[in-house]
Protein backbone atom coordinates (compact mmCIF):
# COMPACT_ATOMS: atom_id res chain seq x y z
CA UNK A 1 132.38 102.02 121.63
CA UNK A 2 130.90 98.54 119.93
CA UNK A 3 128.39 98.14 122.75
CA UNK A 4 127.07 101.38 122.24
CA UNK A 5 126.90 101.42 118.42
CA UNK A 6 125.40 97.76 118.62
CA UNK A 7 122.87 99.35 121.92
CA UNK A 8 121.81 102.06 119.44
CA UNK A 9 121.33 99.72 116.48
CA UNK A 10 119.34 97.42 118.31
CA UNK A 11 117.45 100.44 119.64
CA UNK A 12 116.87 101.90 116.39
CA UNK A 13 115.11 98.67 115.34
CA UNK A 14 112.67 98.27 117.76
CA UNK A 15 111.97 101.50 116.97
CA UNK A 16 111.65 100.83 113.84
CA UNK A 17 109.28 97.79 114.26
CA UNK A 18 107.12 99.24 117.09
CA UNK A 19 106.43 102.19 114.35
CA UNK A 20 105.37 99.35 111.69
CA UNK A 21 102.92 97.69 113.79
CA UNK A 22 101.40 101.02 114.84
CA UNK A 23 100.93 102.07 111.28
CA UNK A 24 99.62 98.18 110.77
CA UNK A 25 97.15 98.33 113.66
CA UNK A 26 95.87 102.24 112.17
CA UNK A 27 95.66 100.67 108.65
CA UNK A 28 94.09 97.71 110.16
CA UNK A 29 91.27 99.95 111.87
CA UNK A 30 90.84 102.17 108.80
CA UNK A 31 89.72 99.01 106.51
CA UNK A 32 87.87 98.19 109.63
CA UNK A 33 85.58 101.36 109.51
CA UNK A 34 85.38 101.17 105.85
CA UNK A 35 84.08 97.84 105.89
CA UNK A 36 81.81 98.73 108.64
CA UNK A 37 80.16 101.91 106.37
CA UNK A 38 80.13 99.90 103.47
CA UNK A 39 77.31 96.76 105.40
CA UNK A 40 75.43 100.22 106.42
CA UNK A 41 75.27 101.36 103.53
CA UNK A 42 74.31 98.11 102.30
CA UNK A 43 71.79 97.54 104.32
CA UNK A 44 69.99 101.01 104.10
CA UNK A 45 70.15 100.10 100.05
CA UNK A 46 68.51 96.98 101.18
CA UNK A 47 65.64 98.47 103.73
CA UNK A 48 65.39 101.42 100.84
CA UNK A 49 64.33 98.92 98.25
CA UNK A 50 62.25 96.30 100.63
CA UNK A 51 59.90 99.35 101.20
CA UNK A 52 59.79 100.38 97.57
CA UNK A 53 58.77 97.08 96.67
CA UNK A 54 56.09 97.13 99.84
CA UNK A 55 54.91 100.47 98.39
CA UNK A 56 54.74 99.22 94.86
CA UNK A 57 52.66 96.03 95.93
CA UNK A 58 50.47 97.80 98.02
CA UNK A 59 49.65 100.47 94.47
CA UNK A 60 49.00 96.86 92.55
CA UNK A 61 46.54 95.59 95.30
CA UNK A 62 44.83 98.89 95.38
């Protein structure tokens, strides 16, 4: 009756942990893709104002 209680325990806790690191690796891969759309959306900003600037010194040369 031990061995099974202790078999179930020990079961219970790897279940347990191999839950955690799933939610880890999924938490892990959301901040992932959030840092990924944030450098996009950095870098349009970037390209958005490189070409205003372009368009602005091209006005001042006219």
């Amino acid at each position: 009756m031990d061995d099974a209680k202790e078999t179930a325990e020990t079961a219970g806790r790897k279940i347990q942990d191999a839950w955690e690191d799933t939610t880890d690796k999924i938490g892990d891969k959301v901040d992932e893709a959030k840092a990924n759309a944030d450098v996009k959306k950095a870098e349009a900003e970037r390209d958005s104002v490189e070409k205003r600037n372009e368009i602005k010194e091209k006005l001042r040369d006219s």
